[in-house]
Protein backbone atom coordinates (compact mmCIF):
# COMPACT_ATOMS: atom_id res chain seq x y z
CA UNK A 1 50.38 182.83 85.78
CA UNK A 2 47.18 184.73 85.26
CA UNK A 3 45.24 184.11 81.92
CA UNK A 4 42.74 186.80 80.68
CA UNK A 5 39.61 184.87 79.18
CA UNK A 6 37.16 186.54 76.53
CA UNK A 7 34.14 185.08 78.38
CA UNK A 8 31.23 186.30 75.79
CA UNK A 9 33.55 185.12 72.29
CA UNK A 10 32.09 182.11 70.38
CA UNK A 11 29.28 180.33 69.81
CA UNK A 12 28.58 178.49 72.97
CA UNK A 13 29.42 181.22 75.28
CA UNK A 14 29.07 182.55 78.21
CA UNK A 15 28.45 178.36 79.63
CA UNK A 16 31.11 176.47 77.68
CA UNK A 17 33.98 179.16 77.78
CA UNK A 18 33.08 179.65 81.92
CA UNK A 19 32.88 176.04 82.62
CA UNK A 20 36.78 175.19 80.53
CA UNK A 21 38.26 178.35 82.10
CA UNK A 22 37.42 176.62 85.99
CA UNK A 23 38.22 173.37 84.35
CA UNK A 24 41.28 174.68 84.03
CA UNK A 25 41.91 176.45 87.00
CA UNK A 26 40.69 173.27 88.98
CA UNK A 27 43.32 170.37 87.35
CA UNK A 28 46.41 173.81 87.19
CA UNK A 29 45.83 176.19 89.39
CA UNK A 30 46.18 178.89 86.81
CA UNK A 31 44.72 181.93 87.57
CA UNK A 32 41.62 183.08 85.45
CA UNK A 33 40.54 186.53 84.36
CA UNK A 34 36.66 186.12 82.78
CA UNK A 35 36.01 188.85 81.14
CA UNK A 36 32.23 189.62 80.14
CA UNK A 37 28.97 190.72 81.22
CA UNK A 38 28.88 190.22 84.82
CA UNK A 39 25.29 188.88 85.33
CA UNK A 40 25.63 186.25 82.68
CA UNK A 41 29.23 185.18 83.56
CA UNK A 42 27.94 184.52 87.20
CA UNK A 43 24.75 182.94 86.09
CA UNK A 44 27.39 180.79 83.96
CA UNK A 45 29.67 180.37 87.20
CA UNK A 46 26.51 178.98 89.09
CA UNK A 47 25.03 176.05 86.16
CA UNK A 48 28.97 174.67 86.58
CA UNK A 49 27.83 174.56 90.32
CA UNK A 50 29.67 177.17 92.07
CA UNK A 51 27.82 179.13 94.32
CA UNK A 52 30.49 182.09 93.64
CA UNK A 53 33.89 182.69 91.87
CA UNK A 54 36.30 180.08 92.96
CA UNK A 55 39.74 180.93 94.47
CA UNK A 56 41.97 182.09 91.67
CA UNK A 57 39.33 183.26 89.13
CA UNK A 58 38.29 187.05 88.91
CA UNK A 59 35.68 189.00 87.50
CA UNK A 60 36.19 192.25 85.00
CA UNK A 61 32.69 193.40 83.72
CA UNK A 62 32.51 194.14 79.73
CA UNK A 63 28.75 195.26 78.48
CA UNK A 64 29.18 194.40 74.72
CA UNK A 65 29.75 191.48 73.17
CA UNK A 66 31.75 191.71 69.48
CA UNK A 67 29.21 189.07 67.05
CA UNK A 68 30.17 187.51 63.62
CA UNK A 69 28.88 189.58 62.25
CA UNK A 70 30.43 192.67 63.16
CA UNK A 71 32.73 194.28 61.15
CA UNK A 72 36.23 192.82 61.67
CA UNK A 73 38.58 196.13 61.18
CA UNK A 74 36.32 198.23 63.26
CA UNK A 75 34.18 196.40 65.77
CA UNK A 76 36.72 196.63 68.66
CA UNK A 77 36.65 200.23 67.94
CA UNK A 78 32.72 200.82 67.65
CA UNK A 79 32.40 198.31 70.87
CA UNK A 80 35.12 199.93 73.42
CA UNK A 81 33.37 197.94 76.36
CA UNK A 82 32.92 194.45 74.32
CA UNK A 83 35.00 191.61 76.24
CA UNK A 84 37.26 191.52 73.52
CA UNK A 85 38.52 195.07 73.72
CA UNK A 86 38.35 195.06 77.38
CA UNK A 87 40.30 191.34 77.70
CA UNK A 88 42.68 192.81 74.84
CA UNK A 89 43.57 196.24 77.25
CA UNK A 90 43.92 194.93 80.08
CA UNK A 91 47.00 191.96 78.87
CA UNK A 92 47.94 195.41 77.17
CA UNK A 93 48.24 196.89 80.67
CA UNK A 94 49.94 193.65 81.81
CA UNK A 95 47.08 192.23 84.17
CA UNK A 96 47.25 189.63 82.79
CA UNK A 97 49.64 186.96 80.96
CA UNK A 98 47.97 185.88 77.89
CA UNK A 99 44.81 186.46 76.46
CA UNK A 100 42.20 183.61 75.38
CA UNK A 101 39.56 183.79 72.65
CA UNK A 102 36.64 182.17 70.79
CA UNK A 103 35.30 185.61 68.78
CA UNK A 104 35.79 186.63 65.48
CA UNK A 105 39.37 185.82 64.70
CA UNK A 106 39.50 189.28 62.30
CA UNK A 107 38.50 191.03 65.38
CA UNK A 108 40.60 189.49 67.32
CA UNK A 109 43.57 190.01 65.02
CA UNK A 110 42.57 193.77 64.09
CA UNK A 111 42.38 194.35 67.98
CA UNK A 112 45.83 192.63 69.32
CA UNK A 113 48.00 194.51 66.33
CA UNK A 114 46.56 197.59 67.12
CA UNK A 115 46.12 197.54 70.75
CA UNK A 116 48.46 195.10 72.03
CA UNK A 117 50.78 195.33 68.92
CA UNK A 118 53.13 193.49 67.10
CA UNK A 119 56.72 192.80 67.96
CA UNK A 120 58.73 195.66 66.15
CA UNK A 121 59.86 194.81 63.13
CA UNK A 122 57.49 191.79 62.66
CA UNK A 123 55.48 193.34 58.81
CA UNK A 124 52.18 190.46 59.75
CA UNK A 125 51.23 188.72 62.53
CA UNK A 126 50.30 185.07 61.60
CA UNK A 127 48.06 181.88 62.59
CA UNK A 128 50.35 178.97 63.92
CA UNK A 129 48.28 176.25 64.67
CA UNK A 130 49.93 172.85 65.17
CA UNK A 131 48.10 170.57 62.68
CA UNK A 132 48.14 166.71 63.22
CA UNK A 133 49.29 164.36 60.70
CA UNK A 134 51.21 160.99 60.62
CA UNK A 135 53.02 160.17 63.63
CA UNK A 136 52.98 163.45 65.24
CA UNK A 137 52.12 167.58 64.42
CA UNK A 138 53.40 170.23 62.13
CA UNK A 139 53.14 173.88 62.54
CA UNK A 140 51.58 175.82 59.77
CA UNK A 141 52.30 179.20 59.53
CA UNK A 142 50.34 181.14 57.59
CA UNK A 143 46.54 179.50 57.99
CA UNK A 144 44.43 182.41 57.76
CA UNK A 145 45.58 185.67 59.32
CA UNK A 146 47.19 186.71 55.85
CA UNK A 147 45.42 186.02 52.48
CA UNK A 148 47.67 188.12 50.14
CA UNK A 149 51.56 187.83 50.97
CA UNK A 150 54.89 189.58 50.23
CA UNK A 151 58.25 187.33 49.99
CA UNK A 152 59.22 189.01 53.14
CA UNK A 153 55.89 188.27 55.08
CA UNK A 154 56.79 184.77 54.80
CA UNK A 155 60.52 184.80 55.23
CA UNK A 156 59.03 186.26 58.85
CA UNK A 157 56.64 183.43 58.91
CA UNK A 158 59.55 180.53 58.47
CA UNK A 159 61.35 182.32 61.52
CA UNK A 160 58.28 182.58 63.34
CA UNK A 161 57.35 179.26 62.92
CA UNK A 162 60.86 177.69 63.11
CA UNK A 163 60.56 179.55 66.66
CA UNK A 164 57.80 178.34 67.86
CA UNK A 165 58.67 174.70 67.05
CA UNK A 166 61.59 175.12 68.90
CA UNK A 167 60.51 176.99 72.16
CA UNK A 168 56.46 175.20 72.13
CA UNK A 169 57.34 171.98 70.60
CA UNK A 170 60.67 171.85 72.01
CA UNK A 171 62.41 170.18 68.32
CA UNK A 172 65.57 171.22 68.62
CA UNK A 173 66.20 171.72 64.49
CA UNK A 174 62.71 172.02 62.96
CA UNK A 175 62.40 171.35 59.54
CA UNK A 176 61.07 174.12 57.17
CA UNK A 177 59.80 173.50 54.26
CA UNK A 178 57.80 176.08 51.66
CA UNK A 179 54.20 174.91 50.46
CA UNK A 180 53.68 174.52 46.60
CA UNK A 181 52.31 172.43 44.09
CA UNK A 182 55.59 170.45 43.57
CA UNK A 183 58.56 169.84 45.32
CA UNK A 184 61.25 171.00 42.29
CA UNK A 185 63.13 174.54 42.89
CA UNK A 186 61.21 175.84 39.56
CA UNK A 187 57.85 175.16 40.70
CA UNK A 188 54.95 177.70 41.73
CA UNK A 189 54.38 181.24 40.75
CA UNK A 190 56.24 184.31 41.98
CA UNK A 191 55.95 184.49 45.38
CA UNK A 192 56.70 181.12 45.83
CA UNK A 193 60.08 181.81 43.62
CA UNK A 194 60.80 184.64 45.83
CA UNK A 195 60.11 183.05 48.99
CA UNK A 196 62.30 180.19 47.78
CA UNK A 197 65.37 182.57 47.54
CA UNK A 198 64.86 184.41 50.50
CA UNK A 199 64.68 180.81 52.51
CA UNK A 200 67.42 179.55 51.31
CA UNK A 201 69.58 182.15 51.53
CA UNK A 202 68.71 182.22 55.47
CA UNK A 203 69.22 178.54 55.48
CA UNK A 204 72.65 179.13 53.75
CA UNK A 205 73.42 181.49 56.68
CA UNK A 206 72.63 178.92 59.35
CA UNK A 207 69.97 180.81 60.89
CA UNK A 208 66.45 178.07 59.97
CA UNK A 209 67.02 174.54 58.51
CA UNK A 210 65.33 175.16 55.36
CA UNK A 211 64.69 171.87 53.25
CA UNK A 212 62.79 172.90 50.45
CA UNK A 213 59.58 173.00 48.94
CA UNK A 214 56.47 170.82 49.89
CA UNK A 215 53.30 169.44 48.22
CA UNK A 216 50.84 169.22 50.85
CA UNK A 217 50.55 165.65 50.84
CA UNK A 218 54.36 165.15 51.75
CA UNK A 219 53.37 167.74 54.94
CA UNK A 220 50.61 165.36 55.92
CA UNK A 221 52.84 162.63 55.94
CA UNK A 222 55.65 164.12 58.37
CA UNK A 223 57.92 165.65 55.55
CA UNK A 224 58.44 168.89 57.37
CA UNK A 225 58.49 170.56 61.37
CA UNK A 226 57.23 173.57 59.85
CA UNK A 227 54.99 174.41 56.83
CA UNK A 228 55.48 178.21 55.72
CA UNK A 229 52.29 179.13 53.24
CA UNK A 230 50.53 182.67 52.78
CA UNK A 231 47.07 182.54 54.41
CA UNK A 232 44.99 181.51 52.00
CA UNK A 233 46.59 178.47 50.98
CA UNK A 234 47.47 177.59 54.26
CA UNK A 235 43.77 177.87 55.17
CA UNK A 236 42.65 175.69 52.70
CA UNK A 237 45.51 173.25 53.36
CA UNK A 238 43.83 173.14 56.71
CA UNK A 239 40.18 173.15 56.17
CA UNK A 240 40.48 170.41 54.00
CA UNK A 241 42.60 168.48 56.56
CA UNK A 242 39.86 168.65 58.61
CA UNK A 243 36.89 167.85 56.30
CA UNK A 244 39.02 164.77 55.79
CA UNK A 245 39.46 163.48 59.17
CA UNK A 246 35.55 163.85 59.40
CA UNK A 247 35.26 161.74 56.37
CA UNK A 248 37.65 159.73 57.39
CA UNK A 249 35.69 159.06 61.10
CA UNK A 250 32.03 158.78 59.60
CA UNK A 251 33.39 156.15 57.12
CA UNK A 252 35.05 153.79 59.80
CA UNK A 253 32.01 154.10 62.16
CA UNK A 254 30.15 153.18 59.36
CA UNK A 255 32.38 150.18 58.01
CA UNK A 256 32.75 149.14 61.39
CA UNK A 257 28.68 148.88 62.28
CA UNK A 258 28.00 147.11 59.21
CA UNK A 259 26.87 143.62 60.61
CA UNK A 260 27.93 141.48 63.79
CA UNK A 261 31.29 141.20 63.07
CA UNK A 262 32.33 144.20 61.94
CA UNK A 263 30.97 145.39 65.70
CA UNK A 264 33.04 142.73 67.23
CA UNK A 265 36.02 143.98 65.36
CA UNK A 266 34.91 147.52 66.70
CA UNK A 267 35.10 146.27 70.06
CA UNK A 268 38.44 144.67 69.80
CA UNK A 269 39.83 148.09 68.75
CA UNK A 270 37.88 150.68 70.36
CA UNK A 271 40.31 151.98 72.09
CA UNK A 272 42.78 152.64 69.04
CA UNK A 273 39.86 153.78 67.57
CA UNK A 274 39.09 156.33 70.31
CA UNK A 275 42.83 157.58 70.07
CA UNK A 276 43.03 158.09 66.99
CA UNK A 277 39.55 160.25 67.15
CA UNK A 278 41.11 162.45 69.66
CA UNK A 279 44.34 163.28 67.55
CA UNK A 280 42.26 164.31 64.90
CA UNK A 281 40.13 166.45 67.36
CA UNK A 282 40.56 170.57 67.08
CA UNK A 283 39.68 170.89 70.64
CA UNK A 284 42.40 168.59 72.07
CA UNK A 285 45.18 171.21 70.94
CA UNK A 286 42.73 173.89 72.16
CA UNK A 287 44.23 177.22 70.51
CA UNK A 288 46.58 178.56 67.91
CA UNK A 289 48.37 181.80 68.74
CA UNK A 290 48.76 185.02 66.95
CA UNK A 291 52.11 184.51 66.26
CA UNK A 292 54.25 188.33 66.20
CA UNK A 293 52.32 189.82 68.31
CA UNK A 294 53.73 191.30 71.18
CA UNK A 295 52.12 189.58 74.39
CA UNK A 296 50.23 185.72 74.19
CA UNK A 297 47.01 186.44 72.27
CA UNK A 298 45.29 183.09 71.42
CA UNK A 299 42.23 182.02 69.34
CA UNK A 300 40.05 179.09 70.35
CA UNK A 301 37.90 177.78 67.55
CA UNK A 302 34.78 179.23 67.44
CA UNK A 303 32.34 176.26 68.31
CA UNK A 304 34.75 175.39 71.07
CA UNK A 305 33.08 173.26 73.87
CA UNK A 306 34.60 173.37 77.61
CA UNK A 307 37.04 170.97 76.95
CA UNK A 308 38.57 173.11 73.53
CA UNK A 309 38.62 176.16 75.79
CA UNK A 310 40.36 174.60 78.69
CA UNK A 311 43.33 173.01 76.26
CA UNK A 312 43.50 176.59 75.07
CA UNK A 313 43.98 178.39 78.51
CA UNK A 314 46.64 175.08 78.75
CA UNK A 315 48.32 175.99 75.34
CA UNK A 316 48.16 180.07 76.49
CA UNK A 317 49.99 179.12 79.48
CA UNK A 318 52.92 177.38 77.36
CA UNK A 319 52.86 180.04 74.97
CA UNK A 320 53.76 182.59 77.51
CA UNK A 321 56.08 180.43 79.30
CA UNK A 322 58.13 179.56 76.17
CA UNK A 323 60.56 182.14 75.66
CA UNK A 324 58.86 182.54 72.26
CA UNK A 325 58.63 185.92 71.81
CA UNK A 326 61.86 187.25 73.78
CA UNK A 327 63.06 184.62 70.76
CA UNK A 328 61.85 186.53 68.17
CA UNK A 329 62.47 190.20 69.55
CA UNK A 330 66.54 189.19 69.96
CA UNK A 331 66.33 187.96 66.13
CA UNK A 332 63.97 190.27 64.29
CA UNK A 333 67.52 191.87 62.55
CA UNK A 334 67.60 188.72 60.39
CA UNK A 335 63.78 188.06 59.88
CA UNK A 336 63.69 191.34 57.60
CA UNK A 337 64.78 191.76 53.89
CA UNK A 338 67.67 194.10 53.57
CA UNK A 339 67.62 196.87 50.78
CA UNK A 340 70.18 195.49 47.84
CA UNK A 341 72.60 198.23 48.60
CA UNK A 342 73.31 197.22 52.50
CA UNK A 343 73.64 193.32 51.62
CA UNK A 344 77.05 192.19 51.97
């Protein structure tokens, strides 16, 4: 298993994304791909004190580097030698298994649908990031990729979230549910009607267990496997997930150093304490992947520090290794709306 690595995408790169790719190729044995400008790659390769490449970790030079603030539909066009174009071409040529990224996740989509492409049939590809809550993870599926929606883009998104459940987080009947401000069939605005139909229909059929709609704070709580949204919502279903659990953190620290025994108290639990920190931490899952595309394409957040990018060459590995997408490409015939006149 060889995974291609954007070395220059991100804010802390080339040092952070360098030193979790060898992570990972130290604890696996994966094989690692950095792609970037040489000079600072190596000079990257040497602070994480290797005096050259390691065994199992390769070199492909790439002399531009895609910013922020570049243009998200066109900057993998205007910068054909940036390490996201380059990494993007060459899992495109197959030298590669899956392809790991911090950049700009427009880029990043713009390049792997046009380059790399999405499965046939699949309308939008779509952010699937599992998101923790009580007693475990959902998958939410739309968070970003897709801010306006048809019905049928997220019909696709309930199958390709039900999938990935199934094949990444190995549930054998994942629970889908649709997001909307109530739980009641009659509830939201015309998508969300239209969705509705189209779910349960396939749920009728057998083909996704479809339970309904959601309000967000039934998700949180572990009423659904799967959480089908367009991209907006879903985004700001997840942004404010995670503003919480940073409320959420600063507030205990600072009930628990509030006098002498509130820091004995701390003591006795700092271990719970440190769990529960790390469940709620981005970089322990590591990356979400582009879910329809045709080969593994994932994005690491952006600030992501070594240990965030090494979780994501992890979660690139199961990705590819899941039968996902051979998944999807057998049952694309039922992910699509029909015209009226060839429904049965």
């Amino acid at each position: 298993m060889k995974i291609i690595v954007d070395a220059m995408g991100g804010d802390n790169a080339p040092l952070e994304i360098v030193r979790g790719a060898l992570d990972a190729n130290r604890e696996t044995g994966v094989e690692i791909l950095l792609v970037g400008r040489a000079a600072e790659v190596l000079k990257a390769v040497e602070a994480c004190g290797e005096k050259d490449l390691p065994a199992g970790v390769e070199l492909r030079d790439a002399s531009q580097v895609i910013e922020m603030s570049d243009d998200p539909a066109t900057a993998f066009k205007m910068k054909k030698d940036s390490s996201m174009t380059v990494g993007l071409n060459l899992l495109k040529e197959g030298a590669g298994d899956a392809f790991v990224s911090a950049g700009s996740t427009g880029a990043l989509l713009s390049g792997a649908t046009l380059l790399v492409k999405r499965i046939r049939g699949i309308r939008r590809a779509a952010l699937g990031p599992s998101v923790p809550i009580y007693n475990g993870y959902i998958t939410l599926c739309d968070c970003g990729a897709n801010a306006e929606c048809t019905p049928e883009y997220l019909l696709q998104f309930a199958f390709l979230g039900s999938f990935y459940a199934q094949r990444v987080r190995h549930i054998d009947r994942p629970r889908v549910a649709l997001l909307n401000i109530g739980a009641e069939t009659e509830k939201g605005d015309t998508l969300r009607h239209e969705t509705f139909r189209l779910l349960q229909e396939a749920g009728a059929q057998g083909r996704i267990n479809f339970i309904g709609n959601i309000e967000s704070n039934d998700a949180v709580m572990g009423g659904a496997d799967v959480v089908v949204a367009d991209g907006f919502t879903g985004n700001v279903m997840l942004k404010t997930l995670e503003g919480t659990a940073k409320f959420l953190m600063k507030e205990l620290k600072e009930v628990f150093y509030t006098n002498g025994r509130t820091k004995l108290g701390a003591a006795l639990v700092k271990n719970e304490i440190s769990a529960l920190k790390k469940q709620a931490d981005p970089g322990e899952i590591g990356g979400t992947p582009f879910l329809g595309i045709s080969k593994p394409v994932i994005k690491a957040h952006g600030g992501s520090n070594a240990n965030a990018v090494k979780n994501a060459v992890l979660r690139a590995v199961e990705y590819a290794e899941s039968g996902f997408i051979e998944d999807v490409e057998a049952n694309i015939d039922y992910m699509r709306v029909q015209p009226a006149a060839e429904k049965i």
